[in-house]
Protein backbone atom coordinates (compact mmCIF):
# COMPACT_ATOMS: atom_id res chain seq x y z
CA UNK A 1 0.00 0.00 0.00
CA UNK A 2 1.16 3.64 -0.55
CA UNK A 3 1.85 6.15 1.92
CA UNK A 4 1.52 9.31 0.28
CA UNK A 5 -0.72 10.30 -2.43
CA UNK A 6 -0.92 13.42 -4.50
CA UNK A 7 -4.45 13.78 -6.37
CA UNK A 8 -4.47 16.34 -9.57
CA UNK A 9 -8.15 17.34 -10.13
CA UNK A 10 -8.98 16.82 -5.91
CA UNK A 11 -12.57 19.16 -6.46
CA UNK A 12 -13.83 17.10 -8.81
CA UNK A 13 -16.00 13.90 -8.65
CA UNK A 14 -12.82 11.03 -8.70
CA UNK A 15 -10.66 13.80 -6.47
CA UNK A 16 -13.44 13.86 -4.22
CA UNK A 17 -13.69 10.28 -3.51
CA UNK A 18 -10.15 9.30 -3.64
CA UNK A 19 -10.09 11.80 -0.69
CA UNK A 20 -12.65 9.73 0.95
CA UNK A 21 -10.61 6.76 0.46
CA UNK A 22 -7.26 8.58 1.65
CA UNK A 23 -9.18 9.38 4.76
CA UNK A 24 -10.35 6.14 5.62
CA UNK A 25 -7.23 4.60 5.32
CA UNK A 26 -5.35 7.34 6.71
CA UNK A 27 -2.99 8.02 3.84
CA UNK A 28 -0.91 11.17 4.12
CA UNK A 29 -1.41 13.65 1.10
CA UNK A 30 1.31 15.22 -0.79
CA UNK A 31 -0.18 17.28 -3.68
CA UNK A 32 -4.13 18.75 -4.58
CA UNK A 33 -4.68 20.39 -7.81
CA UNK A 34 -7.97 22.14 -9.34
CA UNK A 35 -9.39 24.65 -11.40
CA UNK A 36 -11.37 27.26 -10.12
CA UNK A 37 -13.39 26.02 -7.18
CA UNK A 38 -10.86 27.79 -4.33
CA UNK A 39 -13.72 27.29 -1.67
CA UNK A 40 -13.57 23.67 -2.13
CA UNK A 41 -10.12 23.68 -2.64
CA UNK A 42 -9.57 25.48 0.78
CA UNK A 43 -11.73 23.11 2.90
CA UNK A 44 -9.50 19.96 1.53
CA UNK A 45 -6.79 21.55 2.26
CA UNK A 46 -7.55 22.73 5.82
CA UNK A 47 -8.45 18.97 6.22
CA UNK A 48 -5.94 16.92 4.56
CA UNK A 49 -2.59 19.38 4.64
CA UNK A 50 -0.35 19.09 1.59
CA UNK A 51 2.70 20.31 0.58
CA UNK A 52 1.04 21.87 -2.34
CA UNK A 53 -1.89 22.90 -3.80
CA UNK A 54 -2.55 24.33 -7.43
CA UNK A 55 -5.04 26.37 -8.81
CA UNK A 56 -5.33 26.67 -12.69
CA UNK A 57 -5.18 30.19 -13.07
CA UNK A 58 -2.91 32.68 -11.05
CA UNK A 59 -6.13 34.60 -9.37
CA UNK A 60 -7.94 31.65 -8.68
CA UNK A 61 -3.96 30.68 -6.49
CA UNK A 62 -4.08 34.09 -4.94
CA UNK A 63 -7.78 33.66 -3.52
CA UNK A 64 -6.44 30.04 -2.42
CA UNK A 65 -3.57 31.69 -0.74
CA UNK A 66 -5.97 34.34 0.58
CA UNK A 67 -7.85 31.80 2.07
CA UNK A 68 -5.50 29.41 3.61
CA UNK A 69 -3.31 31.89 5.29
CA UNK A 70 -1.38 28.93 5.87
CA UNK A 71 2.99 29.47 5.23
CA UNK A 72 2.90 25.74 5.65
CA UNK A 73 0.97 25.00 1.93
CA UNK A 74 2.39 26.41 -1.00
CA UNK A 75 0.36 27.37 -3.34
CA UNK A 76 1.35 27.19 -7.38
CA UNK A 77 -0.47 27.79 -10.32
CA UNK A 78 -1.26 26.44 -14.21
CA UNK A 79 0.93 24.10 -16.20
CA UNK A 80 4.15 24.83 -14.28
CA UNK A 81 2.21 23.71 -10.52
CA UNK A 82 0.40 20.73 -12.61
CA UNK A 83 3.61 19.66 -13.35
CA UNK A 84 5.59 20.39 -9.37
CA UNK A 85 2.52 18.37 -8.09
CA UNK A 86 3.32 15.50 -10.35
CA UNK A 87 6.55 14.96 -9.65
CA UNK A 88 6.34 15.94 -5.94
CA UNK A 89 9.16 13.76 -4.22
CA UNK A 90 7.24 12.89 -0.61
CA UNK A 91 4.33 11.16 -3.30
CA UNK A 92 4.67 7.80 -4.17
CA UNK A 93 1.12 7.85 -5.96
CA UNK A 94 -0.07 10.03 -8.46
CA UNK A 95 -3.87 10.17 -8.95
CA UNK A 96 -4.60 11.59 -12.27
CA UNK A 97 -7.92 12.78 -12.34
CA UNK A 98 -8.25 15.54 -14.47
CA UNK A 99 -10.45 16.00 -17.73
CA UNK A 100 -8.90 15.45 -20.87
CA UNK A 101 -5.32 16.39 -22.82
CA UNK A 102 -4.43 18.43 -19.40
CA UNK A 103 -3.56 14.92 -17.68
CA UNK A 104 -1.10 14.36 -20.86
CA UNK A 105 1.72 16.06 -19.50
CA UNK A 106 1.92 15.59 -15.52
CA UNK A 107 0.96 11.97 -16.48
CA UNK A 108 4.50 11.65 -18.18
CA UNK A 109 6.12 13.85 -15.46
CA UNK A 110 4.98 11.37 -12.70
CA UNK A 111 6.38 8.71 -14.72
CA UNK A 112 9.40 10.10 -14.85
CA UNK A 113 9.49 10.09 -11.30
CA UNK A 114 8.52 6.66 -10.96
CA UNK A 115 5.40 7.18 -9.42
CA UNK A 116 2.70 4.77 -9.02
CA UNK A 117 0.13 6.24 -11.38
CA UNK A 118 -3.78 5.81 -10.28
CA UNK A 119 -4.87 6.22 -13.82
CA UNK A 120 -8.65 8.07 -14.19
CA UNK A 121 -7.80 9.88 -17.01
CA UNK A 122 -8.27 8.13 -20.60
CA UNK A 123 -7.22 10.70 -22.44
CA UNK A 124 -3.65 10.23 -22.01
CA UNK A 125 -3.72 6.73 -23.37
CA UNK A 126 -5.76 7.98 -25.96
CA UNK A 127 -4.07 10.11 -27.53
CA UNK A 128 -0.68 8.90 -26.44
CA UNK A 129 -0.53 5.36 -25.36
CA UNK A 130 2.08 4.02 -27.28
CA UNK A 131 4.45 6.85 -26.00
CA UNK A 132 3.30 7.30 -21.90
CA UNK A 133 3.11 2.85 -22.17
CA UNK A 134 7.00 2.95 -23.22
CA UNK A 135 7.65 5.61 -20.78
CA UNK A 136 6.25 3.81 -17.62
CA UNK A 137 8.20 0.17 -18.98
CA UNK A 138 11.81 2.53 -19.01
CA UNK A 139 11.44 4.42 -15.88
CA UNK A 140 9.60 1.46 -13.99
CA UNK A 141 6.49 3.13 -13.00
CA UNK A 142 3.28 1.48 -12.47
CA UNK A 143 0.17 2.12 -14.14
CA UNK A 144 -3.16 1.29 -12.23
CA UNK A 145 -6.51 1.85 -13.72
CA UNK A 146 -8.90 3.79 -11.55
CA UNK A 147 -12.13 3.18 -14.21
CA UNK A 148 -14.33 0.55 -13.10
CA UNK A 149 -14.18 -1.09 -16.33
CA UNK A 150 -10.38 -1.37 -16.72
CA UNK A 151 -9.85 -2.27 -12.62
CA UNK A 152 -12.22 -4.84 -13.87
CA UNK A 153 -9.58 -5.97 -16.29
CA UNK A 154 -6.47 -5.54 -14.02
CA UNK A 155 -8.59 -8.05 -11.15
CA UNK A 156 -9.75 -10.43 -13.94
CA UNK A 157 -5.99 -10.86 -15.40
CA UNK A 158 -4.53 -11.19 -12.29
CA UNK A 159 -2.84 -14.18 -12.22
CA UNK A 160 -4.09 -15.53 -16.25
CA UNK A 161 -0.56 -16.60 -16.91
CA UNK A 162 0.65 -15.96 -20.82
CA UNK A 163 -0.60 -12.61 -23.05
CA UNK A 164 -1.59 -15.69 -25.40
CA UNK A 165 -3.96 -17.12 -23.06
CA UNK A 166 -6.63 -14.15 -23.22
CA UNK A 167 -9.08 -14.51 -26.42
CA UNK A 168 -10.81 -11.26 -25.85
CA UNK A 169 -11.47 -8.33 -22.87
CA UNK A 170 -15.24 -7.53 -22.77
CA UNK A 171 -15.98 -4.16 -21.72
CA UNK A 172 -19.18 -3.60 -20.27
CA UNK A 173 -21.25 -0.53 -20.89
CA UNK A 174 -24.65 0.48 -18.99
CA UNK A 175 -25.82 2.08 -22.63
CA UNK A 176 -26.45 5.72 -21.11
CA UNK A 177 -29.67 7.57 -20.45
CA UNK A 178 -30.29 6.88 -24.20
CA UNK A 179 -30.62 3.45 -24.34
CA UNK A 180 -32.77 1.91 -27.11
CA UNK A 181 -33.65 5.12 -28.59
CA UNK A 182 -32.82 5.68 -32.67
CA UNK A 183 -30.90 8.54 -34.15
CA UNK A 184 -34.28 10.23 -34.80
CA UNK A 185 -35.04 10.42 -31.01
CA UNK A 186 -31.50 11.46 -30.18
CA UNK A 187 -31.71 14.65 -32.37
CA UNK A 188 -34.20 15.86 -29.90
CA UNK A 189 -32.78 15.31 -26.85
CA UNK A 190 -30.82 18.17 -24.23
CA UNK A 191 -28.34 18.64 -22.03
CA UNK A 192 -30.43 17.82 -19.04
CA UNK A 193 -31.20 14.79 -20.89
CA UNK A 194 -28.04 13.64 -21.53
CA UNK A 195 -26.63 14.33 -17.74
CA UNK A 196 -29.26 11.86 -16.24
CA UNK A 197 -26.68 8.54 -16.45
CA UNK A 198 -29.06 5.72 -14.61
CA UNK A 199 -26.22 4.17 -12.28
CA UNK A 200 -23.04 6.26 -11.97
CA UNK A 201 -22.70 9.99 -10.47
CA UNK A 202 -20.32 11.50 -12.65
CA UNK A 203 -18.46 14.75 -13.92
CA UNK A 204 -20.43 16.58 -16.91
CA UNK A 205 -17.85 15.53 -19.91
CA UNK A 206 -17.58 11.92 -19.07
CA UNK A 207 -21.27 11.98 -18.45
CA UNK A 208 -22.03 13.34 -21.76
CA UNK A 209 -19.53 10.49 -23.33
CA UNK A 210 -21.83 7.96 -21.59
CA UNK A 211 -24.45 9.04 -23.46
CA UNK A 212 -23.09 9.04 -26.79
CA UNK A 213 -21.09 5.79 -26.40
CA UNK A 214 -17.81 7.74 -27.45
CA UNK A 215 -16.59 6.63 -23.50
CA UNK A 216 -16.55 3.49 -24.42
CA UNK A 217 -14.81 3.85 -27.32
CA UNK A 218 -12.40 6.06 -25.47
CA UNK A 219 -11.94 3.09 -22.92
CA UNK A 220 -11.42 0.27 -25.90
CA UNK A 221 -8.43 2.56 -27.22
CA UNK A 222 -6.96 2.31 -23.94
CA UNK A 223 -7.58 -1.32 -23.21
CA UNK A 224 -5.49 -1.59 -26.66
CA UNK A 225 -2.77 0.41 -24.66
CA UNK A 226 -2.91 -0.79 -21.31
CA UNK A 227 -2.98 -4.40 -21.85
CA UNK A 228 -1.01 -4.81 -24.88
CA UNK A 229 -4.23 -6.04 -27.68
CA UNK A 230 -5.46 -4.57 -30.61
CA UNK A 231 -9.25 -3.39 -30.97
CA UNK A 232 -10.14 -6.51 -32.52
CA UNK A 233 -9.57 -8.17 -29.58
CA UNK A 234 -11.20 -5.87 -26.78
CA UNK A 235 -15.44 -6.28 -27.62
CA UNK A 236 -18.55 -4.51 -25.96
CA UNK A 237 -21.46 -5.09 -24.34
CA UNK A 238 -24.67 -2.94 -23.11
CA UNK A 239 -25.42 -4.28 -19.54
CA UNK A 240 -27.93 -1.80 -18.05
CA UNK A 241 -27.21 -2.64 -14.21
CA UNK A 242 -23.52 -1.52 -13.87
CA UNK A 243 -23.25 -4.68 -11.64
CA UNK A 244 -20.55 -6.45 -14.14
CA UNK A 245 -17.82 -4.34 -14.33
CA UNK A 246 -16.12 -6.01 -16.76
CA UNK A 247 -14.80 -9.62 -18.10
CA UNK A 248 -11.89 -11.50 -19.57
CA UNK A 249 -12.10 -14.30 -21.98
CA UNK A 250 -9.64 -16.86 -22.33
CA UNK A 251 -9.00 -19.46 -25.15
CA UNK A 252 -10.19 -22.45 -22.69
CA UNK A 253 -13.61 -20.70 -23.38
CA UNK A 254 -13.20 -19.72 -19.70
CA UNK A 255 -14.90 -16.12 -18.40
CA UNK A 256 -13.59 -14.53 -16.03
CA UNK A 257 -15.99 -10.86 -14.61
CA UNK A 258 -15.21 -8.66 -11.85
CA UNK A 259 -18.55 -8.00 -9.98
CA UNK A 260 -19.28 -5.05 -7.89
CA UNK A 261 -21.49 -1.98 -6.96
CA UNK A 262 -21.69 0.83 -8.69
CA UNK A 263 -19.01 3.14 -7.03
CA UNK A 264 -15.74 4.48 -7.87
CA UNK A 265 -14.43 4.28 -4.40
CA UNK A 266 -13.78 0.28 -4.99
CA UNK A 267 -11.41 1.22 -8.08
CA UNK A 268 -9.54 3.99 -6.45
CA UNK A 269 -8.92 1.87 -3.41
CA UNK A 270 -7.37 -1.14 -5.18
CA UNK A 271 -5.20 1.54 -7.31
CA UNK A 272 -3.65 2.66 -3.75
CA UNK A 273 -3.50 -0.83 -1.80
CA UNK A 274 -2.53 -3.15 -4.08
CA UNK A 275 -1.18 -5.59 -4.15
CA UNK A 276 -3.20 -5.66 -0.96
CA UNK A 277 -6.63 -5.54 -0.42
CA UNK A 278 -8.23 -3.29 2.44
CA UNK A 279 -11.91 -2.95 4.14
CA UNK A 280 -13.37 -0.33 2.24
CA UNK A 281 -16.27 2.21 2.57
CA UNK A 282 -18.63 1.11 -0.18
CA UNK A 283 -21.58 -0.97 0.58
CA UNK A 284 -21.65 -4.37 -0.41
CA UNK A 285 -22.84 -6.13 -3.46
CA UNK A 286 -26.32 -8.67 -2.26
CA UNK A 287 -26.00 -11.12 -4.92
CA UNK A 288 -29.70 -12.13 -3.84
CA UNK A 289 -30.47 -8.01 -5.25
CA UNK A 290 -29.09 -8.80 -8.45
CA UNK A 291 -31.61 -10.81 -10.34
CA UNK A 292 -31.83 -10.49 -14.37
CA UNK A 293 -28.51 -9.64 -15.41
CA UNK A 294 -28.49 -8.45 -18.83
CA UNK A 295 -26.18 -7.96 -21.87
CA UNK A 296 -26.48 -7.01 -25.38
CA UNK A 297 -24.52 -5.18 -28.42
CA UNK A 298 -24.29 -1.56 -28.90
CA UNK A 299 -26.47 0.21 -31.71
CA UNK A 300 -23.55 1.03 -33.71
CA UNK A 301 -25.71 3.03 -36.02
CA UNK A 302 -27.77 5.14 -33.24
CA UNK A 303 -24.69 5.88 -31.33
CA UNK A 304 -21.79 6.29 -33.86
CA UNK A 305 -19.25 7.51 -32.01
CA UNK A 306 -18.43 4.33 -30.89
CA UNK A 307 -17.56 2.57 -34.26
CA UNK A 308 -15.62 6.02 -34.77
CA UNK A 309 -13.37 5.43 -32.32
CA UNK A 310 -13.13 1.76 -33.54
CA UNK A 311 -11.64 3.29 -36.98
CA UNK A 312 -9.64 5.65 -35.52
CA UNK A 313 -7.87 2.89 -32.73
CA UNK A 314 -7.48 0.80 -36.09
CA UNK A 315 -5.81 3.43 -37.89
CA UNK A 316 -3.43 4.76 -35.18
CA UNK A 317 -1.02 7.47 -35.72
CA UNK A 318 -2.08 10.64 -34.62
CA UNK A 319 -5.91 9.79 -35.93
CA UNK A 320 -7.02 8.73 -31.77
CA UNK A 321 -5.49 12.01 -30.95
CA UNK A 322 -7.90 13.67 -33.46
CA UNK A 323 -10.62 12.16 -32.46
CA UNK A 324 -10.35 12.74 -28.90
CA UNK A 325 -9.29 16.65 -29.15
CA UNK A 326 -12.48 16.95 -31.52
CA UNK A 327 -14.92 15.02 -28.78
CA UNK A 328 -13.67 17.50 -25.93
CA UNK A 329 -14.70 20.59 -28.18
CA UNK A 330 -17.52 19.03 -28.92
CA UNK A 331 -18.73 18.19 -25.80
CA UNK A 332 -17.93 21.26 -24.63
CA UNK A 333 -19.87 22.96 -27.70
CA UNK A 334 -23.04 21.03 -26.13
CA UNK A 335 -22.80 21.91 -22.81
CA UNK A 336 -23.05 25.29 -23.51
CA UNK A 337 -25.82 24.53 -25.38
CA UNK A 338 -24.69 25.85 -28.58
CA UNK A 339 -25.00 22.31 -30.78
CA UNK A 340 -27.65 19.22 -30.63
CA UNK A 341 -26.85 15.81 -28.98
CA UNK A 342 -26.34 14.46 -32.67
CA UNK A 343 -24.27 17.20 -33.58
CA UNK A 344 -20.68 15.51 -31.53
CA UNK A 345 -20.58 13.10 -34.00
CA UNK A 346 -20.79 14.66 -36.82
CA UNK A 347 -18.40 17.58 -35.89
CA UNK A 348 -15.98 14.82 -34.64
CA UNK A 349 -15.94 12.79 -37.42
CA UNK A 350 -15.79 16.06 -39.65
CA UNK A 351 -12.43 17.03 -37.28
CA UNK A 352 -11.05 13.99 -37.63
CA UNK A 353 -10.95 13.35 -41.69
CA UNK A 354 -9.90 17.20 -41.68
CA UNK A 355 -6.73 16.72 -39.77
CA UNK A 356 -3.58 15.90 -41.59
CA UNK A 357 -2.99 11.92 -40.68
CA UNK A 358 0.49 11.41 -38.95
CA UNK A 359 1.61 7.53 -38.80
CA UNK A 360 4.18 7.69 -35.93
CA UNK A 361 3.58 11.04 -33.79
CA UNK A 362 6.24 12.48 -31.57
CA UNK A 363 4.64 14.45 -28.56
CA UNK A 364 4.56 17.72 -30.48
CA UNK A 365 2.65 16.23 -33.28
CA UNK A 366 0.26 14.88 -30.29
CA UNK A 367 -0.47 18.45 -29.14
CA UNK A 368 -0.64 20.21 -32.44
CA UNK A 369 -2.73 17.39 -33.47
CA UNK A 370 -5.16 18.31 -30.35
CA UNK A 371 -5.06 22.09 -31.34
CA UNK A 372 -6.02 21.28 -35.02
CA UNK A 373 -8.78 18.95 -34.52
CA UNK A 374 -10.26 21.44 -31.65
CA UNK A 375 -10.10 24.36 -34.27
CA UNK A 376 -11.92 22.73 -36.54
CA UNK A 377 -15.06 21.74 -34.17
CA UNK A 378 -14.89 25.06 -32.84
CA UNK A 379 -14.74 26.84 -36.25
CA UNK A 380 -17.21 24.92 -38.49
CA UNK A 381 -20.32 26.72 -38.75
């Protein structure tokens, strides 16, 4: 088990409950980053005492500082604090729970550093898996999912013996608020809508990715990444109760799931005891609850973002990178209420045939990548 953990993106809904999970097992706390809620910021830091804390913007740091009156917390600010928390040397656990590209960078810092890396942040694999995968194999840093699905996968492989002995990882999917609706229905629907997920409680972007499927093509990228496959070998299934987490299937014809309730707490736990495994604050799973499992394909052609991000994982290069700098736009286009539900695919897919294809991108090419494909959301008409 660690002994110090440093959480970037500690106001948000993963931050949050990793610092319920740091408090029950009495973990010290080395680093707390965030964007603009100070107030929030302030009252974890009053409670939990780090080294550092980091704000995203320089006035949002000098209300924190304002507010803490504390010479014992320094307070930092944008990329450059990111970064310091990161690598901060009394951390040997990195939580990386910030949305999107932002968790590119102090992801590979913390690596560098050889932390243990509490991974909630697909993006990074996304868009860079192939470079942040060969980082953590030269400096020796672990890599521990923190999504429900992918713990799933890290408890189901524990112990499988030989790469060759897995036929296929099966990521479950609850199918969203939208659920056997067609791409008539979908047109119609609103932000309020799409924020209503039926089993998890969730931040607003990943929430909205629920809904159009494009999470769980986001997640079969980084299965790709994480456990060494390609797509063709990482499948999905709808299963409405969130009770399945995931499952591994070997070539005996063996299946292997990872059963749970629906709460992140279980995932970030295991990321910061294991190889142990600890009494934890979630309330139990009562098998005798859970009658009438279910599981069924995805509508491919209601919820296309999906079999986007199939093309794109199958394509490589810089073309995941595209895809996932267009989604964030996107996403963020609908939030503010300025395009329709139906409207992230198509500006996504427009984004991502738009963007100059790059077969073997350096880091640069990564971000420029991201820049280009969120310019062209942002600028269509």
């Amino acid at each position: 088990m660690v002994k110090c953990v440093s959480i970037l993106g500690a106001t948000g809904s993963i931050g949050r409950q990793s610092l319920d999970i740091i408090r029950h097992l009495g973990l010290e706390v080395g680093a707390l980053t965030a964007g603009s809620n100070v107030a929030r910021m302030a009252q974890q830091c009053r409670e939990f005492r780090p080294k550092l804390a980091v704000m995203a913007t320089r006035e949002a740091a000098e209300q924190l500082r304002e507010a803490l009156n504390d010479p014992e917390i320094s307070v930092a600010w944008g990329e450059e604090g990111l970064l310091e928390a990161a690598a901060l040397p009394e951390a040997d656990c990195v939580i990386t729970a910030v949305v999107g590209m932002l968790g590119l960078k102090p992801t590979l810092a913390a690596i560098r550093q050889k932390k243990r890396i509490g991974l909630a942040n697909k993006e990074t694999l996304v868009c860079a898996g192939e470079l942040v995968m060969a980082e953590a194999r030269a400096y020796g840093a672990e890599i521990i999912p923190v999504d429900s699905e992918h713990s799933a996968i890290f408890q189901c492989l524990l112990g499988a013996g030989e790469k060759r002995a897995v036929r296929r990882l099966i990521l479950t999917c609850s199918g969203g608020p939208f659920f056997g609706m067609d791409r008539e229905a979908l047109s119609k629907v609103t932000k309020a809508d799409a924020l209503r997920h039926p089993n998890w409680r969730m931040g607003q972007k990943i929430t909205i990715d629920c809904a159009t499927l494009m999470n769980k093509g986001l997640e079969v990228i980084e299965a790709m990444h994480l456990y060494g496959v390609p797509a063709e070998q990482v499948d999905v299934l709808i299963h409405r109760q969130s009770i399945v987490h995931s499952m591994v299937e070997f070539v005996d014809g063996a299946v292997m799931a990872q059963l749970g309730v629906a709460d992140m707490r279980l995932p970030i736990q295991l990321a910061m005891t294991y190889p142990q495994r600890e009494e934890c604050v979630v309330e139990r799973l009562d098998l005798t609850a859970c009658a009438g499992l279910t599981f069924s394909r995805p509508d491919m052609e209601a919820f296309p973002c999906l079999a986007l991000a199939r093309q794109c994982a199958a394509r490589g290069g810089n073309a995941c990178a595209a895809m996932n700098g267009a989604n964030e736009e996107a996403v963020r286009l609908f939030l503010e209420e300025k395009i329709g539900f139906t409207d992230i695919y198509d500006r996504v897919a427009q984004a991502v045939a738009a963007v100059p294809y790059i077969s073997a991108p350096s880091l640069e090419d990564i971000l420029r990548t991201d820049a280009l494909a969120r310019r062209a959301v942002s600028e269509k008409p």
